[in-house]
N, C-alpha and C. Protein backbone atom coordinates (compact mmCIF):
# COMPACT_ATOMS: atom_id res chain seq x y z
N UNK A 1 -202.99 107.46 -72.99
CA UNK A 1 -201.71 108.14 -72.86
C UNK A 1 -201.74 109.13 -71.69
N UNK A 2 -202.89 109.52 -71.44
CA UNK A 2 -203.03 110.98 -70.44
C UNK A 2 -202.68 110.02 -68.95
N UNK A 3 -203.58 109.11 -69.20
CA UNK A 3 -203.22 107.87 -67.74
C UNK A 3 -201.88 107.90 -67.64
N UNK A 4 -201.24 107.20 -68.32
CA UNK A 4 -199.76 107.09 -68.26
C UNK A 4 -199.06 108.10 -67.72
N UNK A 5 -199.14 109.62 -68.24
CA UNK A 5 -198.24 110.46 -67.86
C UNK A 5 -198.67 111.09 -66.46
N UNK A 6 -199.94 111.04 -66.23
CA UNK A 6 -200.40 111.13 -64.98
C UNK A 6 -199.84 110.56 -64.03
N UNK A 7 -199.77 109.21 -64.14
CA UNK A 7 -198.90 108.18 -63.23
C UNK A 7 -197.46 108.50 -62.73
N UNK A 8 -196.50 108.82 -64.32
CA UNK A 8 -195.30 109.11 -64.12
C UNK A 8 -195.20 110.70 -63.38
N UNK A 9 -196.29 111.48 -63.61
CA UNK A 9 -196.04 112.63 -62.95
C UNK A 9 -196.03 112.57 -61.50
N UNK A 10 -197.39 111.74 -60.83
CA UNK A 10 -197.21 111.50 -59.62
C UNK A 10 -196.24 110.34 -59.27
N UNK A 11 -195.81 109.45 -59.90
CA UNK A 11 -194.71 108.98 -59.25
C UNK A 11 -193.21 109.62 -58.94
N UNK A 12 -193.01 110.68 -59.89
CA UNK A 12 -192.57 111.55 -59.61
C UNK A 12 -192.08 112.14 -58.13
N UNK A 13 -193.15 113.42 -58.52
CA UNK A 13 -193.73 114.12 -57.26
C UNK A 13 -193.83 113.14 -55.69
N UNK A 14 -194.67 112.09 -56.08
CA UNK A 14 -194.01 111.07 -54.79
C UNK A 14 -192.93 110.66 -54.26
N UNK A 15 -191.94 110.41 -55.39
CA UNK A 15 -190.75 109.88 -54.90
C UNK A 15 -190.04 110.75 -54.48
N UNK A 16 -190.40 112.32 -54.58
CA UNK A 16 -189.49 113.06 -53.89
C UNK A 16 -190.28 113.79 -52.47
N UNK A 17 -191.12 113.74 -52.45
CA UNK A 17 -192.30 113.60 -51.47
C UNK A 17 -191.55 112.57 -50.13
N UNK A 18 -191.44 111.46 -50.62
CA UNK A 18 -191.32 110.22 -49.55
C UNK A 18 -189.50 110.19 -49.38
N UNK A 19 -188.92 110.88 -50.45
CA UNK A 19 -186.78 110.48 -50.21
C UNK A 19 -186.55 111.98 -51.14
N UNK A 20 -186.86 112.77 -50.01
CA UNK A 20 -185.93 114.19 -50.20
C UNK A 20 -184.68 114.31 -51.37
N UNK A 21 -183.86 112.71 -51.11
CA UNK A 21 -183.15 113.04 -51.82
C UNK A 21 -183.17 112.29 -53.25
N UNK A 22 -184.17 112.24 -53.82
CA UNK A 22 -184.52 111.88 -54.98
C UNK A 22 -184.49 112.83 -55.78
N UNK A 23 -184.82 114.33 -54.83
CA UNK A 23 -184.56 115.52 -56.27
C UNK A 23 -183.37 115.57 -56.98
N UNK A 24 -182.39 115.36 -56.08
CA UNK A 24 -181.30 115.93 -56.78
C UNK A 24 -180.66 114.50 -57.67
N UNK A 25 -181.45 113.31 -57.41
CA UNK A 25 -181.10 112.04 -58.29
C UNK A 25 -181.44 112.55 -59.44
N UNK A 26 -183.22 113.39 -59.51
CA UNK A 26 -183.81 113.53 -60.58
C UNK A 26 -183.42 114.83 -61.48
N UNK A 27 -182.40 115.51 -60.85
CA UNK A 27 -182.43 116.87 -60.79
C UNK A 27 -183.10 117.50 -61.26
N UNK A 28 -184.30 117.75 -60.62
CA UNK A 28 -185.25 118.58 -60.22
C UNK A 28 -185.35 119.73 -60.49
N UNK A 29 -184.47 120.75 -60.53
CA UNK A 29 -184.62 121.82 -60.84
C UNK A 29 -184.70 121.99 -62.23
N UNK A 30 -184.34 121.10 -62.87
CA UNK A 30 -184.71 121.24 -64.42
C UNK A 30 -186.04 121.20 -64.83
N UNK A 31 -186.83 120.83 -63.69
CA UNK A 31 -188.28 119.87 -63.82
C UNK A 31 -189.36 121.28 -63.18
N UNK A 32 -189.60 122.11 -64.65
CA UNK A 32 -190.50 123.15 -64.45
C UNK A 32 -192.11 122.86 -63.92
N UNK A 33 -192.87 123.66 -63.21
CA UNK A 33 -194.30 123.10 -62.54
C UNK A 33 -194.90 123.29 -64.21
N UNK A 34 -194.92 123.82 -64.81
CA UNK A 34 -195.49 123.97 -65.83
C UNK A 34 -195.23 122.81 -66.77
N UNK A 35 -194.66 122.17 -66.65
CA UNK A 35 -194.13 120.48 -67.46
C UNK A 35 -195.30 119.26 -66.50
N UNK A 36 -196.11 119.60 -65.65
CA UNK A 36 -197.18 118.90 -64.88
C UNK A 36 -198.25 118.94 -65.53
N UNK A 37 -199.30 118.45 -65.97
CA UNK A 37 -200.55 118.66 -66.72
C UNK A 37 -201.70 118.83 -65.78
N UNK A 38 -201.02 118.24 -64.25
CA UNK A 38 -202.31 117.95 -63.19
C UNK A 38 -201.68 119.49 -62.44
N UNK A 39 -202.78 120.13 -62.23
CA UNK A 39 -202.26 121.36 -61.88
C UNK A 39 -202.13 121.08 -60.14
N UNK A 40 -202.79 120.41 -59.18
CA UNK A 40 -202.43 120.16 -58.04
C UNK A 40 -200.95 119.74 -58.09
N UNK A 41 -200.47 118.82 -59.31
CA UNK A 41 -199.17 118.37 -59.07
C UNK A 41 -198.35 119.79 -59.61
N UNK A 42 -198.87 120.73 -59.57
CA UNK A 42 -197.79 122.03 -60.49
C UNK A 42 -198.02 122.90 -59.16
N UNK A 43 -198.94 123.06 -58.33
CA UNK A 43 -198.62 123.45 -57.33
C UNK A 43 -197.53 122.73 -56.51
N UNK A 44 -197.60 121.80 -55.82
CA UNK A 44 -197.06 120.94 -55.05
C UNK A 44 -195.37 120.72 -55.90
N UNK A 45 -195.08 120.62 -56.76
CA UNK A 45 -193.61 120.79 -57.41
C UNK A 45 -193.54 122.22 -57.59
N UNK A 46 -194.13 123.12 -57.54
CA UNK A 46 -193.48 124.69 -56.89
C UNK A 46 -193.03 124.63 -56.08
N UNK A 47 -193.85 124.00 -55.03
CA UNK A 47 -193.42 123.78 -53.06
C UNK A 47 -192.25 123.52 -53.04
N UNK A 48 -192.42 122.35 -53.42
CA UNK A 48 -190.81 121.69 -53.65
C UNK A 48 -189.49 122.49 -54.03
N UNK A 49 -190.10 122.80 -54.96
CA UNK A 49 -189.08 123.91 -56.07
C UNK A 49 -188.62 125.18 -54.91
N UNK A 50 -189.46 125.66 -54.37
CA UNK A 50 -189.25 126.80 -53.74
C UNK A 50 -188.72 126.64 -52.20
N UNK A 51 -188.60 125.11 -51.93
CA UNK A 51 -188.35 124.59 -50.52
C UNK A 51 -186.90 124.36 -50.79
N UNK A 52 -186.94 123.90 -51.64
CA UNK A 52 -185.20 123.23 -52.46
C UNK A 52 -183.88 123.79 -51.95
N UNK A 53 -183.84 124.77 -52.22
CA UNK A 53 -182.86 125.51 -52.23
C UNK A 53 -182.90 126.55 -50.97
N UNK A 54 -183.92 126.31 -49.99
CA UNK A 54 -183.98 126.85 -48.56
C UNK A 54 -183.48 126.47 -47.67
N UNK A 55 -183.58 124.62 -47.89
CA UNK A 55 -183.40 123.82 -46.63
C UNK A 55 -182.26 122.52 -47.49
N UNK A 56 -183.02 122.52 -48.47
CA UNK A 56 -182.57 121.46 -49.51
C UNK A 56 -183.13 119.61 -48.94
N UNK A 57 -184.23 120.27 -48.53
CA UNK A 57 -185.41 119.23 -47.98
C UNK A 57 -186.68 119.50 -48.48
N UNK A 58 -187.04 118.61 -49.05
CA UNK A 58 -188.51 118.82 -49.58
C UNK A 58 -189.61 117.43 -49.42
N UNK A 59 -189.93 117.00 -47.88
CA UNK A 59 -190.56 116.40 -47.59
C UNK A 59 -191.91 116.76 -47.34
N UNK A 60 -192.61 115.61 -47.60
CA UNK A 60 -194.24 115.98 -46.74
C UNK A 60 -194.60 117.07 -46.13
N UNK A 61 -194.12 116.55 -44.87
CA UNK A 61 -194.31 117.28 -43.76
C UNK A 61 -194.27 118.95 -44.41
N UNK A 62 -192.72 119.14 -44.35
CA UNK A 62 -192.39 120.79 -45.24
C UNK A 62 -193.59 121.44 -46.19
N UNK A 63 -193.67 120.49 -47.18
CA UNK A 63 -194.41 120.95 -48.46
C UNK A 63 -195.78 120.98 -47.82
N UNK A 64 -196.83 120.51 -47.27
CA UNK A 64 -197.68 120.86 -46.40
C UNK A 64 -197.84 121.55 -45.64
N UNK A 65 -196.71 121.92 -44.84
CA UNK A 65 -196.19 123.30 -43.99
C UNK A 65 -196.36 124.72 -44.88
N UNK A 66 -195.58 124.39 -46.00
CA UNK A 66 -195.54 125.67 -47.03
C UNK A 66 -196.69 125.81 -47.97
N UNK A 67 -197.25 124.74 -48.00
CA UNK A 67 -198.31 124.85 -48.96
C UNK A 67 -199.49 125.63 -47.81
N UNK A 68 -199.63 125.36 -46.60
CA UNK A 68 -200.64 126.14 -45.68
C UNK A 68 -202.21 125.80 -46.80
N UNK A 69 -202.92 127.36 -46.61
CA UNK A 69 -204.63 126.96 -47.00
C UNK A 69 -204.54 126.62 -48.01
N UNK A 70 -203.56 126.58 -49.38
CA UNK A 70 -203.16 125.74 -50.56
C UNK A 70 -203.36 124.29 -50.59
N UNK A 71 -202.78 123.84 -49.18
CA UNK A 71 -202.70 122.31 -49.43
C UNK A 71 -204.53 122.06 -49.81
N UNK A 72 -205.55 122.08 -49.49
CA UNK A 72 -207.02 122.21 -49.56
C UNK A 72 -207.36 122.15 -51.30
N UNK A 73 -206.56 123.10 -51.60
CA UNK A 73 -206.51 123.87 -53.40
C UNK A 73 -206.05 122.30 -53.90
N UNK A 74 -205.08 121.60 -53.12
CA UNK A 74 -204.67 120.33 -54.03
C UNK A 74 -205.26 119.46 -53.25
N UNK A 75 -206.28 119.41 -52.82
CA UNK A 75 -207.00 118.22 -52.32
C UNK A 75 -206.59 117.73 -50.64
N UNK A 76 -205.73 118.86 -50.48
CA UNK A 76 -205.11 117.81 -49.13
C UNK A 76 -204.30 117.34 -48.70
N UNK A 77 -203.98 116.62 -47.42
CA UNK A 77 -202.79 115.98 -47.36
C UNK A 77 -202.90 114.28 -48.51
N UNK A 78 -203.87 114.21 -48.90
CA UNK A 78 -203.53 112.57 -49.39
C UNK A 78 -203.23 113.03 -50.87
N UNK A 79 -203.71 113.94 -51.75
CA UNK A 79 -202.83 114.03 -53.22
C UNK A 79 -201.50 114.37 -53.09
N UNK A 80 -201.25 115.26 -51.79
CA UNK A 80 -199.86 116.27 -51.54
C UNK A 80 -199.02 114.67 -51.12
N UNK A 81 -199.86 113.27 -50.25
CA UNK A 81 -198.62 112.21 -50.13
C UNK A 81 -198.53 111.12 -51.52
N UNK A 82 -199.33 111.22 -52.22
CA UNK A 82 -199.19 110.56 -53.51
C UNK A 82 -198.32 109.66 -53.24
């Protein structure tokens, strides 16, 4: 079961990662970092969270930008492109 929700968490987090505008398909803002079990993915949906409503873009690129010596804390750019 932990597999499973792992998956859906990063598919998640990916799909709004790779189509910005998937948050607001998913609406996202309902979608607390603390509802993540993988704590790299509870960082990285803060990013998001906190990018959201700045630009109302929350791509790669950005969330790696904002994440700065953090991105490292989540492994990097390859967990942050999930």
């Amino acid at each position: 079961m932990q597999d499973s929700r792992n998956e859906a968490e990063l598919a998640v987090v990916g799909a709004v990662l790779r189509d910005p505008d998937a948050f607001s398909l998913l609406d996202g803002k309902l979608l607390s970092p603390r509802y993540f079990t993988n704590p790299a993915l509870q960082t990285i949906w803060g990013a998001i969270l906190h990018l959201q409503p700045q630009s109302g873009v929350s791509g790669l690129p950005l969330v790696a930008d904002h994440l700065g010596d953090k991105l490292n804390d989540v492994g990097g750019r390859a967990p942050a492109a999930v």
